[in-house]
N, C-alpha and C. Protein backbone atom coordinates (compact mmCIF):
# COMPACT_ATOMS: atom_id res chain seq x y z
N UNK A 1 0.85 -1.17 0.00
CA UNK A 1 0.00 0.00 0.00
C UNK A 1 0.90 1.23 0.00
N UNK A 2 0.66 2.23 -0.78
CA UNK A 2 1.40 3.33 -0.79
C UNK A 2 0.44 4.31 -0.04
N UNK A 3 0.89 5.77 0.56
CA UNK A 3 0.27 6.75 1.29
C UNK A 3 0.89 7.71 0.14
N UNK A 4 -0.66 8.00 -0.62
CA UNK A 4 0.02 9.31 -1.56
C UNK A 4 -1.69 9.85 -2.00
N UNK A 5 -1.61 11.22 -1.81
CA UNK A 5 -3.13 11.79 -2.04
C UNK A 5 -2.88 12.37 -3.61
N UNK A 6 -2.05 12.36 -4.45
CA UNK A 6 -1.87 13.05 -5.68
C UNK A 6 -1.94 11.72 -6.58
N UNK A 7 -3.14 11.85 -7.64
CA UNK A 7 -3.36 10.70 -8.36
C UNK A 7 -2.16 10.68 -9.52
N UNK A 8 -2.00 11.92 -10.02
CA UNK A 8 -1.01 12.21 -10.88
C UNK A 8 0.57 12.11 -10.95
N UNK A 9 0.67 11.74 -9.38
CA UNK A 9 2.30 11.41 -9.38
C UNK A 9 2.73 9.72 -9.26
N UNK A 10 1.57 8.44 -9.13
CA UNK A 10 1.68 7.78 -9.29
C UNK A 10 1.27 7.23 -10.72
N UNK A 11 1.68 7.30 -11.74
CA UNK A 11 1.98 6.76 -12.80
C UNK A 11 1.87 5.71 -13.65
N UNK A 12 1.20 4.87 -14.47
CA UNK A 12 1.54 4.13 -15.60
C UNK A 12 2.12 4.76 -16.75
N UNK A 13 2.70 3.48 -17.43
CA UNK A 13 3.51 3.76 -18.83
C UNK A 13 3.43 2.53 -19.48
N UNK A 14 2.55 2.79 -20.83
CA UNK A 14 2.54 1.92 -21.66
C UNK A 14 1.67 0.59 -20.78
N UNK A 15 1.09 0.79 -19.84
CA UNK A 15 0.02 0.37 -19.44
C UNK A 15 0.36 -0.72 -18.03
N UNK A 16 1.66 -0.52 -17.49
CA UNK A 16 3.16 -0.60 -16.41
C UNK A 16 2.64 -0.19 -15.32
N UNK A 17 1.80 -0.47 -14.68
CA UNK A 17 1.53 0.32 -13.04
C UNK A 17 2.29 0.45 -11.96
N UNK A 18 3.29 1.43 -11.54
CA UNK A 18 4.65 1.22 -10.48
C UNK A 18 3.10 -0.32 -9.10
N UNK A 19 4.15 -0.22 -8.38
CA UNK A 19 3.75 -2.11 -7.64
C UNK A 19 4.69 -1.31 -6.45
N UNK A 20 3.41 -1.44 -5.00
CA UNK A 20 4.16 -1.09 -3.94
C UNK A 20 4.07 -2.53 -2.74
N UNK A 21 5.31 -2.63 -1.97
CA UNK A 21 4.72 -3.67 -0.79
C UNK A 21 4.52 -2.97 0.08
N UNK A 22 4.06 -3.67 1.46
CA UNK A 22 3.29 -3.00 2.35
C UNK A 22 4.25 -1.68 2.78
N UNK A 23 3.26 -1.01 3.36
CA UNK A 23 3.06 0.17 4.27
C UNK A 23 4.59 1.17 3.41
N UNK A 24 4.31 1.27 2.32
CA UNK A 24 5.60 2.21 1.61
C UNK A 24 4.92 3.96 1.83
N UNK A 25 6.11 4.34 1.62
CA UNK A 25 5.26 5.89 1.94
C UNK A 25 5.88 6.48 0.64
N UNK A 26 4.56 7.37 -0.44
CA UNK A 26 5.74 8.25 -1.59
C UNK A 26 4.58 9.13 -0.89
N UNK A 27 5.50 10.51 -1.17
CA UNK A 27 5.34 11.75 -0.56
C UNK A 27 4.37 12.22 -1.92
N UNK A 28 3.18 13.22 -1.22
CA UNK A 28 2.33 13.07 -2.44
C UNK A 28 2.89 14.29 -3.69
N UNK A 29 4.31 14.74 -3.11
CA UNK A 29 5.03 15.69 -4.44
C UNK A 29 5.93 14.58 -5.44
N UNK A 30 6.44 13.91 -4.67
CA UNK A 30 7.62 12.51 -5.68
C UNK A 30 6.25 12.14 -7.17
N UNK A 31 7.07 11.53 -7.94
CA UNK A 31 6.98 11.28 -9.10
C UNK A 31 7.38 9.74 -9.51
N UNK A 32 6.20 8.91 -9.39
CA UNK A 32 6.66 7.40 -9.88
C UNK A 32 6.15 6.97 -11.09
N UNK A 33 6.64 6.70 -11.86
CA UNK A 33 5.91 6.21 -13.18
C UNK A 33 6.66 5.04 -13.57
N UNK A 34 5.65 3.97 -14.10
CA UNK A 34 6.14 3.01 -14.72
C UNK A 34 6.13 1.63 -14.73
N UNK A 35 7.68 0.73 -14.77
CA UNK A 35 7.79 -0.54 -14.10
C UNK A 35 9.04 0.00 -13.26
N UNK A 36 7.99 -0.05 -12.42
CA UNK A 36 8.85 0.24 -10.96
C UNK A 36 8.19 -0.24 -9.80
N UNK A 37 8.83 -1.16 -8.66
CA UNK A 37 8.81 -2.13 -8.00
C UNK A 37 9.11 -1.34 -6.57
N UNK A 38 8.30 -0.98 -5.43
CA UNK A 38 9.39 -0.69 -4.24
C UNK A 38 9.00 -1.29 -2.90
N UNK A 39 9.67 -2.45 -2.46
CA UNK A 39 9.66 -3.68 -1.52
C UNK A 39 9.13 -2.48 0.03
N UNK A 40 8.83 -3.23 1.19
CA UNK A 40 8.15 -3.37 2.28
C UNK A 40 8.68 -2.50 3.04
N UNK A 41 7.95 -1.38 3.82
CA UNK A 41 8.66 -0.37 4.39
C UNK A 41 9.41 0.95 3.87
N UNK A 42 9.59 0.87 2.95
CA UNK A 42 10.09 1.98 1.90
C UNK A 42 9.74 3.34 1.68
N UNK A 43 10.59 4.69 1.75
CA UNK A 43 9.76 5.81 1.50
C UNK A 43 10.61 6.49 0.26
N UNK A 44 9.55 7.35 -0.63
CA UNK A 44 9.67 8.07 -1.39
C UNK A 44 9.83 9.80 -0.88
N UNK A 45 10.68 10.65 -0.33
CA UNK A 45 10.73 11.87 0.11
C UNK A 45 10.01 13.04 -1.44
N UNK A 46 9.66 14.06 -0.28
CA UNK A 46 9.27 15.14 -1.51
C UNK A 46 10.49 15.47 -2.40
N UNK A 47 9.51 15.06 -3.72
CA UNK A 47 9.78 15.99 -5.03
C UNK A 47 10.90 15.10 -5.89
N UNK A 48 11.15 13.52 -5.10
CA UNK A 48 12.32 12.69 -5.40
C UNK A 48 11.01 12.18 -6.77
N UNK A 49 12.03 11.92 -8.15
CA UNK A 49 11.02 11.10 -9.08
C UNK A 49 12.28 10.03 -9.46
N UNK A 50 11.12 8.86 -9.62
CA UNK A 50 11.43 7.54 -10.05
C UNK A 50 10.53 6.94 -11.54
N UNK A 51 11.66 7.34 -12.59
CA UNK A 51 11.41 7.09 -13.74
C UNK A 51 11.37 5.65 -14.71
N UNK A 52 10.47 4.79 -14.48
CA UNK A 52 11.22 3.17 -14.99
C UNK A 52 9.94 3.28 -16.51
N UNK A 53 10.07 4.29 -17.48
CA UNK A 53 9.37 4.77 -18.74
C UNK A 53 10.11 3.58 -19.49
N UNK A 54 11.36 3.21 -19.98
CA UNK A 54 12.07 2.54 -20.47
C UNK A 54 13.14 0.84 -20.12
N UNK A 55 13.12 1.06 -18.94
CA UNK A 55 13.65 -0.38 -18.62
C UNK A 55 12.86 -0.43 -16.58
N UNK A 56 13.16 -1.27 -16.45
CA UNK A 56 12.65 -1.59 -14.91
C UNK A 56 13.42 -1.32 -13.95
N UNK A 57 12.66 -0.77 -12.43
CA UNK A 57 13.28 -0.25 -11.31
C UNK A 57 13.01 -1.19 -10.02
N UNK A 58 13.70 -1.45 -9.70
CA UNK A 58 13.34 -2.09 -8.42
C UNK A 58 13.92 -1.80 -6.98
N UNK A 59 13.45 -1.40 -6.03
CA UNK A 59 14.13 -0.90 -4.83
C UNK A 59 13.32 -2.05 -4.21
N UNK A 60 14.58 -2.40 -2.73
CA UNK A 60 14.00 -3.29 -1.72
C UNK A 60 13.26 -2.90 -0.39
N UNK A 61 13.42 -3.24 0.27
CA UNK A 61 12.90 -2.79 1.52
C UNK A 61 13.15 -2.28 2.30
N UNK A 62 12.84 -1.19 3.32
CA UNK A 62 13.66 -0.06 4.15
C UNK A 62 14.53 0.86 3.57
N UNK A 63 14.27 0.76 2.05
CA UNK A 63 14.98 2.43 1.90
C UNK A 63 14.32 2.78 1.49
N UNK A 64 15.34 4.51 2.24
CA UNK A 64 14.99 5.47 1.67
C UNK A 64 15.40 6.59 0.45
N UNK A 65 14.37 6.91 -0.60
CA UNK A 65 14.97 7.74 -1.40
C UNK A 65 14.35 9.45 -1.07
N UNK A 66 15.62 10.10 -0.80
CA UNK A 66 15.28 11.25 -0.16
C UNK A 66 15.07 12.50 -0.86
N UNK A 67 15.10 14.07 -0.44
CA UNK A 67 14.16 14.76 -1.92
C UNK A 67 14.89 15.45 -2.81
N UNK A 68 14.52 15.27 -3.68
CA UNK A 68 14.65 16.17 -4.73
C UNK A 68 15.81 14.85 -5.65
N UNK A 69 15.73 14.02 -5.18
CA UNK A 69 16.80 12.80 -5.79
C UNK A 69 15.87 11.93 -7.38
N UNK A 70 16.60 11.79 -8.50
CA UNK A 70 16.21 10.95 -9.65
C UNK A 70 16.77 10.36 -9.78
N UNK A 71 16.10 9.39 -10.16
CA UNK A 71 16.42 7.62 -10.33
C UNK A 71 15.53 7.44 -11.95
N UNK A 72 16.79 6.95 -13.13
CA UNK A 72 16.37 6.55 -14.06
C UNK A 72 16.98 5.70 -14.40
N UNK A 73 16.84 4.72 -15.74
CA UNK A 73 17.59 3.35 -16.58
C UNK A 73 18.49 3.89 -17.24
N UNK A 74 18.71 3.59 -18.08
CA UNK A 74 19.36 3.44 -19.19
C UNK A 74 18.66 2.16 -20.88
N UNK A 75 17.96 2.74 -21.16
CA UNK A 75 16.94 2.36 -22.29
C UNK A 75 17.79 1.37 -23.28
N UNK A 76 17.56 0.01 -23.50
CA UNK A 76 17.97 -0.62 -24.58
C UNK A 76 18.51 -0.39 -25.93
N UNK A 77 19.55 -0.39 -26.88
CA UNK A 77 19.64 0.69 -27.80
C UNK A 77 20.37 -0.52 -28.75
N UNK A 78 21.11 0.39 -30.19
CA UNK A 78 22.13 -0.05 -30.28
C UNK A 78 23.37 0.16 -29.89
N UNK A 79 23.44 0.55 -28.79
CA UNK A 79 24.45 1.19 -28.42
C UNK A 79 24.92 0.21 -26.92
N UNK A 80 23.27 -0.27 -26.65
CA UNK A 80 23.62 -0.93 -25.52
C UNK A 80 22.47 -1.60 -25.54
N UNK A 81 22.51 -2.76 -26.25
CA UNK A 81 21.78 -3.71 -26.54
C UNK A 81 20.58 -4.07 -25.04
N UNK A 82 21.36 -4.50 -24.16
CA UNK A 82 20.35 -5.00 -23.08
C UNK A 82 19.97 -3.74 -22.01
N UNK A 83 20.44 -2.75 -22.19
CA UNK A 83 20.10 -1.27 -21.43
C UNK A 83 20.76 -1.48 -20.30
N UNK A 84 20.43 -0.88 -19.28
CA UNK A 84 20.32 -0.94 -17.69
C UNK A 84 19.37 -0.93 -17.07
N UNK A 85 19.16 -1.89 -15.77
CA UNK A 85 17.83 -1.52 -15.26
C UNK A 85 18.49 -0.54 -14.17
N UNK A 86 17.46 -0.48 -13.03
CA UNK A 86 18.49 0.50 -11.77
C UNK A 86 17.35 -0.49 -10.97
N UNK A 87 18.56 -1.23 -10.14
CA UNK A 87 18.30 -2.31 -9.09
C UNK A 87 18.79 -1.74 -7.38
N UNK A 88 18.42 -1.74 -7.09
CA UNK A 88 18.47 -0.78 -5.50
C UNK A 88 17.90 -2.00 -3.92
N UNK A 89 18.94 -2.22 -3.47
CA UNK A 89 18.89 -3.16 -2.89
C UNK A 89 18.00 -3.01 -0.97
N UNK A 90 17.94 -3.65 -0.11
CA UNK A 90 17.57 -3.37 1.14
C UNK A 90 18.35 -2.81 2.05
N UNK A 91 17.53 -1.53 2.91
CA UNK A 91 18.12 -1.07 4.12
C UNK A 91 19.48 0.42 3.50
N UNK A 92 18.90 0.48 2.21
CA UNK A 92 19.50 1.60 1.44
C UNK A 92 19.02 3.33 1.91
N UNK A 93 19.94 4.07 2.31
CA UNK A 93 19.63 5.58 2.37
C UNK A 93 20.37 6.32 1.24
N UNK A 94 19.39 6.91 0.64
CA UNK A 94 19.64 7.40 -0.59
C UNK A 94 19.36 9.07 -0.22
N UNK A 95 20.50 9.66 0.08
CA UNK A 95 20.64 11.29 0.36
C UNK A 95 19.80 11.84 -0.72
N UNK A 96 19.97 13.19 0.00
CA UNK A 96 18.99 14.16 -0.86
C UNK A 96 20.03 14.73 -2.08
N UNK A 97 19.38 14.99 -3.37
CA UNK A 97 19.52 14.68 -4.64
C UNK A 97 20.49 14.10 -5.18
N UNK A 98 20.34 13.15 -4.95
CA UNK A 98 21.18 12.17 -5.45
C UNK A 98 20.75 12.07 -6.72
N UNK A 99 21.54 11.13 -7.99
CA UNK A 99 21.07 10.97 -9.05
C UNK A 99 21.70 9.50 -9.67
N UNK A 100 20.44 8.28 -9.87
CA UNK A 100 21.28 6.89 -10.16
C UNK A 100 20.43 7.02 -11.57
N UNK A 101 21.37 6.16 -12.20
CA UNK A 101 21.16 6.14 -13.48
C UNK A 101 21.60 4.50 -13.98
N UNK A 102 20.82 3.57 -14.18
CA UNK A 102 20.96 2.62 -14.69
C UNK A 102 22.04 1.92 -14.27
N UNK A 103 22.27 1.92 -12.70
CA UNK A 103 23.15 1.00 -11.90
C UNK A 103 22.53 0.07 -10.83
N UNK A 104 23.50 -0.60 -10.09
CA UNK A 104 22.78 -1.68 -9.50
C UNK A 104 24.15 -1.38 -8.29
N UNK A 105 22.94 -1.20 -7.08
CA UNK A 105 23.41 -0.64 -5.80
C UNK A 105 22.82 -1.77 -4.81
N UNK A 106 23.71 -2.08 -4.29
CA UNK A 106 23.49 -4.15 -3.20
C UNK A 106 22.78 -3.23 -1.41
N UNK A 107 22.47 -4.12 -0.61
CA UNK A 107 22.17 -3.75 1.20
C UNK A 107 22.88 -2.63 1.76
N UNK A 108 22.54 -2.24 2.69
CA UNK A 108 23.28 -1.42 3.66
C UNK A 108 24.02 -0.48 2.60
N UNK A 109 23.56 0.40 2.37
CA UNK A 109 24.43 1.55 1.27
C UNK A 109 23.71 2.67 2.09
N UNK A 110 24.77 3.51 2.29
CA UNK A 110 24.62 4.99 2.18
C UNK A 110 24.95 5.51 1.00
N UNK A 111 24.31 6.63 0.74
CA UNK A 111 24.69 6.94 -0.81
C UNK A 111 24.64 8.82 0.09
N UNK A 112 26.04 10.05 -0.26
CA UNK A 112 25.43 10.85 0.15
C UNK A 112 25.05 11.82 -0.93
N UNK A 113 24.33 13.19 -0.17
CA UNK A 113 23.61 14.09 -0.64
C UNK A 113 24.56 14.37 -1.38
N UNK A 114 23.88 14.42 -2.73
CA UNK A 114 24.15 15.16 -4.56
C UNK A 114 25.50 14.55 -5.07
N UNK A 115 25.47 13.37 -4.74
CA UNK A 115 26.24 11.96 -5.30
C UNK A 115 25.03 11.88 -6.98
N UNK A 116 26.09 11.13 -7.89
CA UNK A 116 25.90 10.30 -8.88
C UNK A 116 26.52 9.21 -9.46
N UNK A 117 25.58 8.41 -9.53
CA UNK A 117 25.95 7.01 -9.75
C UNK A 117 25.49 6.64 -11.28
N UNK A 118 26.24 6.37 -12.31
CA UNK A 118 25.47 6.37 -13.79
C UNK A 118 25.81 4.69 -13.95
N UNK A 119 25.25 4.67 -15.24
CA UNK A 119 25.87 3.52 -16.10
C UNK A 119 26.50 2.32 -16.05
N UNK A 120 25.78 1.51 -15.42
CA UNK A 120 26.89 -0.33 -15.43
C UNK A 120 27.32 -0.03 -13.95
N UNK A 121 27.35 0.90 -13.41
CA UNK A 121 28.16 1.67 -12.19
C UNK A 121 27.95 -0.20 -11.09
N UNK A 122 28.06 -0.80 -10.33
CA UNK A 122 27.99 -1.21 -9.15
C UNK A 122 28.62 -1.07 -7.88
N UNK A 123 27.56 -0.89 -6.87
CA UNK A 123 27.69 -0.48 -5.68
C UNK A 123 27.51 -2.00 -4.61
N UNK A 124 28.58 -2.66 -4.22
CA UNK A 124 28.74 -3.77 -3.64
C UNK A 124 28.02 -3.47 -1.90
N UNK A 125 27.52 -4.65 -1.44
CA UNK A 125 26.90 -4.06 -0.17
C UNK A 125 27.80 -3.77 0.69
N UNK A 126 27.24 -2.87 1.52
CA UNK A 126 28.31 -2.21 2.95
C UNK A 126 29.42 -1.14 2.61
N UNK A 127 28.51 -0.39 1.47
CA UNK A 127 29.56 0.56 0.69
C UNK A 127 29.04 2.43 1.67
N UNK A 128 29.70 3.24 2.23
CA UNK A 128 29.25 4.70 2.19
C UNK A 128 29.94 5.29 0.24
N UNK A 129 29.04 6.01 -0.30
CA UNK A 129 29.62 6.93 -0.95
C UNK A 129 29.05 8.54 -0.78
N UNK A 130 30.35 8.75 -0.19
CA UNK A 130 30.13 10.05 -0.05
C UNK A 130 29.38 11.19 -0.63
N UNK A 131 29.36 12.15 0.28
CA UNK A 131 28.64 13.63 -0.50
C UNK A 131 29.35 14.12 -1.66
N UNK A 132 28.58 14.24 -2.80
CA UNK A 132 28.90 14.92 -3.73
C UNK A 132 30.02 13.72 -5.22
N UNK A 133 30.04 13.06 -4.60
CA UNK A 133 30.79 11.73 -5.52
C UNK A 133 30.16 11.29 -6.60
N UNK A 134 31.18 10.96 -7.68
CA UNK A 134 30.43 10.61 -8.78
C UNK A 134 31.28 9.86 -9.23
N UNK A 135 30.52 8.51 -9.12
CA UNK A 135 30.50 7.65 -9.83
C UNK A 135 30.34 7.06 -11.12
N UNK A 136 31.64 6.85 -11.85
CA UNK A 136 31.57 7.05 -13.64
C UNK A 136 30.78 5.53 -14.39
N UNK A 137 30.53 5.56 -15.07
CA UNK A 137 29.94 4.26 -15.96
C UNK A 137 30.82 3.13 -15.20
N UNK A 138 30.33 1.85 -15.14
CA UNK A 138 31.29 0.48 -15.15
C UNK A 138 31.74 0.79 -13.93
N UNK A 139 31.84 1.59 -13.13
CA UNK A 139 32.95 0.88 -11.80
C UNK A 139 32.20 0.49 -11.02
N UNK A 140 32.80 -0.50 -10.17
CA UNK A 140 32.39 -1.67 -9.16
C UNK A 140 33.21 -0.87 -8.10
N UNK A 141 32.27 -0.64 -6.81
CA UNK A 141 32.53 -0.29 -5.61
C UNK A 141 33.13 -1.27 -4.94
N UNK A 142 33.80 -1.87 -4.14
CA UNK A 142 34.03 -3.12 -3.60
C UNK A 142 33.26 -2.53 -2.24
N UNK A 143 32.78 -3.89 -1.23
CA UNK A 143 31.89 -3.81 -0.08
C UNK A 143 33.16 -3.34 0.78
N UNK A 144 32.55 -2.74 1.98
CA UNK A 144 32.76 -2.47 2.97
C UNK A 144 33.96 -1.12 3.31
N UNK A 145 34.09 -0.26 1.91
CA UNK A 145 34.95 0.97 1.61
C UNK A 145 33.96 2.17 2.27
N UNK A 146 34.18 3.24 1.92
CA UNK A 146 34.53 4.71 1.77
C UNK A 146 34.90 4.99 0.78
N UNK A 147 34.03 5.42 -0.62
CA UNK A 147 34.27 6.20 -1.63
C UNK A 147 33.97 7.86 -1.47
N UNK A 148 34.64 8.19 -1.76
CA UNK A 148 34.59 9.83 -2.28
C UNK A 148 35.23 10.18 -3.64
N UNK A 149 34.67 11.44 -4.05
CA UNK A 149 35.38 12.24 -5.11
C UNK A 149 34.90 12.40 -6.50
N UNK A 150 35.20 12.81 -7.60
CA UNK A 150 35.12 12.78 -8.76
C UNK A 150 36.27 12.98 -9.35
N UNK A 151 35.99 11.89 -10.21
CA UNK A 151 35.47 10.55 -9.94
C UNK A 151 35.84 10.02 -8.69
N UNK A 152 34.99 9.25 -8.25
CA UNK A 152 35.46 8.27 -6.95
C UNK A 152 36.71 7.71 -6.57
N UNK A 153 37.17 7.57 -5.26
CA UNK A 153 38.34 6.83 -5.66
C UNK A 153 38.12 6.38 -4.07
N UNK A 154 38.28 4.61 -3.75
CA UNK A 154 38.58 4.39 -2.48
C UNK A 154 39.11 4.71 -1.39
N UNK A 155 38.95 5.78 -0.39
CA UNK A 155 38.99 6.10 0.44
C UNK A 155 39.62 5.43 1.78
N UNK A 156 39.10 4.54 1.94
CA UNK A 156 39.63 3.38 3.46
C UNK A 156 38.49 2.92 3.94
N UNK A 157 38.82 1.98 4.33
CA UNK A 157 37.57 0.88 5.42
C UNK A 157 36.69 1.30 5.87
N UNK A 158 35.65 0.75 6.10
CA UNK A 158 34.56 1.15 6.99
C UNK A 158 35.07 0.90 8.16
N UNK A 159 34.55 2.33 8.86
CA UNK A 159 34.76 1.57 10.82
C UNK A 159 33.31 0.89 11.36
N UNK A 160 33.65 0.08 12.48
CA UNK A 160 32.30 -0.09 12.55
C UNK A 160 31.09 0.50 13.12
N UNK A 161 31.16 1.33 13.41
CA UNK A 161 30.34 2.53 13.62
C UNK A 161 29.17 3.07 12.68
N UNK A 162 29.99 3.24 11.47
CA UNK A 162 29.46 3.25 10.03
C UNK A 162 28.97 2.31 9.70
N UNK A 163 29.10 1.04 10.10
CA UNK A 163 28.36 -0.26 9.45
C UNK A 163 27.15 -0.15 10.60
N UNK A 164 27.11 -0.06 11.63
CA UNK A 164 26.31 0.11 12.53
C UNK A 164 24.78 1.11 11.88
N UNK A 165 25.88 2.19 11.10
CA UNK A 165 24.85 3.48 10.84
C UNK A 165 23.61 2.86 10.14
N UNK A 166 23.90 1.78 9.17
CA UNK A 166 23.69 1.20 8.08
C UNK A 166 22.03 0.95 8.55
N UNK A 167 21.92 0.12 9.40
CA UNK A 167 20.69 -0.14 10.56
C UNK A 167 19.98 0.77 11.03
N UNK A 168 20.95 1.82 11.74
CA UNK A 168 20.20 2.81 12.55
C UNK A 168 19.34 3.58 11.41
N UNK A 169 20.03 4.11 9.94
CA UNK A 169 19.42 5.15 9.05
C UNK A 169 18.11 4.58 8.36
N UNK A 170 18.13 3.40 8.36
CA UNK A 170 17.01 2.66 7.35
C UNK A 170 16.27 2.34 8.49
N UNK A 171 16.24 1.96 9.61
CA UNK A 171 14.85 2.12 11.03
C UNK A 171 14.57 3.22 11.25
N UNK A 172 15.34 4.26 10.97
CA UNK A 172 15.08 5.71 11.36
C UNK A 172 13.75 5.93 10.47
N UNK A 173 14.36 5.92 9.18
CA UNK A 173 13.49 6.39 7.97
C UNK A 173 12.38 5.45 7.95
N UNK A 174 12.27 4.11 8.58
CA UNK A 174 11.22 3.79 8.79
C UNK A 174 9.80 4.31 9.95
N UNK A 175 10.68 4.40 11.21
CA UNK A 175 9.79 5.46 11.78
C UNK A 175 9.40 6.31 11.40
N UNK A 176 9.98 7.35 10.78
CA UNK A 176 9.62 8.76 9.95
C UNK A 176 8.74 8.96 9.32
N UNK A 177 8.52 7.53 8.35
CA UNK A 177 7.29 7.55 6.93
C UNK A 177 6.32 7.08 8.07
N UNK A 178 6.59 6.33 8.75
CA UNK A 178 5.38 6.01 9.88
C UNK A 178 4.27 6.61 9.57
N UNK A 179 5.27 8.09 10.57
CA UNK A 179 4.39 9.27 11.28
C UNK A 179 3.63 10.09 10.21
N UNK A 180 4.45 10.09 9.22
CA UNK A 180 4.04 10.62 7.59
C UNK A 180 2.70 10.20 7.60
N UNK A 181 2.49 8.86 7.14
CA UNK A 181 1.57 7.48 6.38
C UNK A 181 0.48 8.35 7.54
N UNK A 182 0.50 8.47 9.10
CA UNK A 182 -0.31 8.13 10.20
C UNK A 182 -0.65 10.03 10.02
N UNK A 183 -0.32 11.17 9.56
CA UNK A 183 -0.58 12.27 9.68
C UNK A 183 -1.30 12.28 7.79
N UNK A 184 -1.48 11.47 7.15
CA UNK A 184 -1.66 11.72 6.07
C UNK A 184 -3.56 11.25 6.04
N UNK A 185 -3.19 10.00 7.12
CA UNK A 185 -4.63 8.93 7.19
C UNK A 185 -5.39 9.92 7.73
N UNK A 186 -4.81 10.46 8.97
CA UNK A 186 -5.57 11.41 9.92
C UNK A 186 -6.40 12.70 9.36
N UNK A 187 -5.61 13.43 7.99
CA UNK A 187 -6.40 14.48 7.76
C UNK A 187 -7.59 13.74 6.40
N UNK A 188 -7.26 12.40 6.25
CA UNK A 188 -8.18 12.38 4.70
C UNK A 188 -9.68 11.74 5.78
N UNK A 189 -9.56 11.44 7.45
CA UNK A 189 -10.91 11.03 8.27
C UNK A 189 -11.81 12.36 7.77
């Protein structure tokens, strides 16, 4: 079930209805259209759009995508025969405007605010990438780093503190849409 009072920001394409599991929250400004998939617990923040017009999106469960952040594929071509989908794994915090583009990001990811991730990009689980990092076509994050920069470049280990965060940020954001979902029910009585 999604909590969203704007008929117009939840979306079909080509006759594709985005598919929510339970209790997901999209903010009734975000933008979902498509084949797009987002697993159990999950929130959509204001004004974040999730575009799957051309290949398929799938996010897992307990993340969050935060606002003003886009998430699109990479469309089948001749250029790139099988496209990209953008695969987004569980317990993911996805900073505010971020921008993924037809990559595939594994568990426990921090991703930070006004990071980009494009093309073939993979993000291995138990990865932070920092604020403002950009991530070029094709590179593979290895698990359990610290990326920063532009382009990215491995940084050093996770401490465990940071792997800890991994938990705390994706229960956080689950409480949060809670109160959202429960102030949204309350004014449509």
């Amino acid at each position: 079930m999604k909590h969203n009072q704007n008929p117009l920001s939840i979306r079909s394409h080509k006759g594709v209805r985005p598919q929510f599991g339970a209790k997901v929250y999209v903010d009734p400004t975000a933008i979902v259209i498509g084949d797009v998939q987002i697993g159990e617990n999950s929130s959509v923040w204001p004004y974040a759009i999730i575009r799957g017009d051309m290949h398929r999106i799938r996010i897992g469960e307990r993340t969050s995508i935060q606002d003003g952040s886009v998430l699109h594929i990479t469309h089948a071509s001749d250029f790139n025969p099988a496209g990209h989908p953008l695969i987004i794994g569980d317990d993911v915090t996805i900073g505010h405007s971020v921008n993924l583009h037809g990559c595939t990001v594994g568990n426990r990811i921090l991703i930070g605010i006004g990071s980009t991730i494009l093309d073939g990009a993979v993000v291995e689980d138990e990865v932070v990438v920092g604020a403002g990092t950009l991530v070029p076509p094709g590179k593979r994050l290895e698990s359990g780093f610290l990326y920063v920069g532009s382009p990215c470049k491995q940084a050093r280990p996770l401490k465990d503190s940071e792997r800890a965060f991994f938990k705390y940020s994706a229960t956080n954001y689950v409480k949060l849409k809670d109160t959202h979902i429960a102030e949204l029910e309350a004014l449509q009585k």
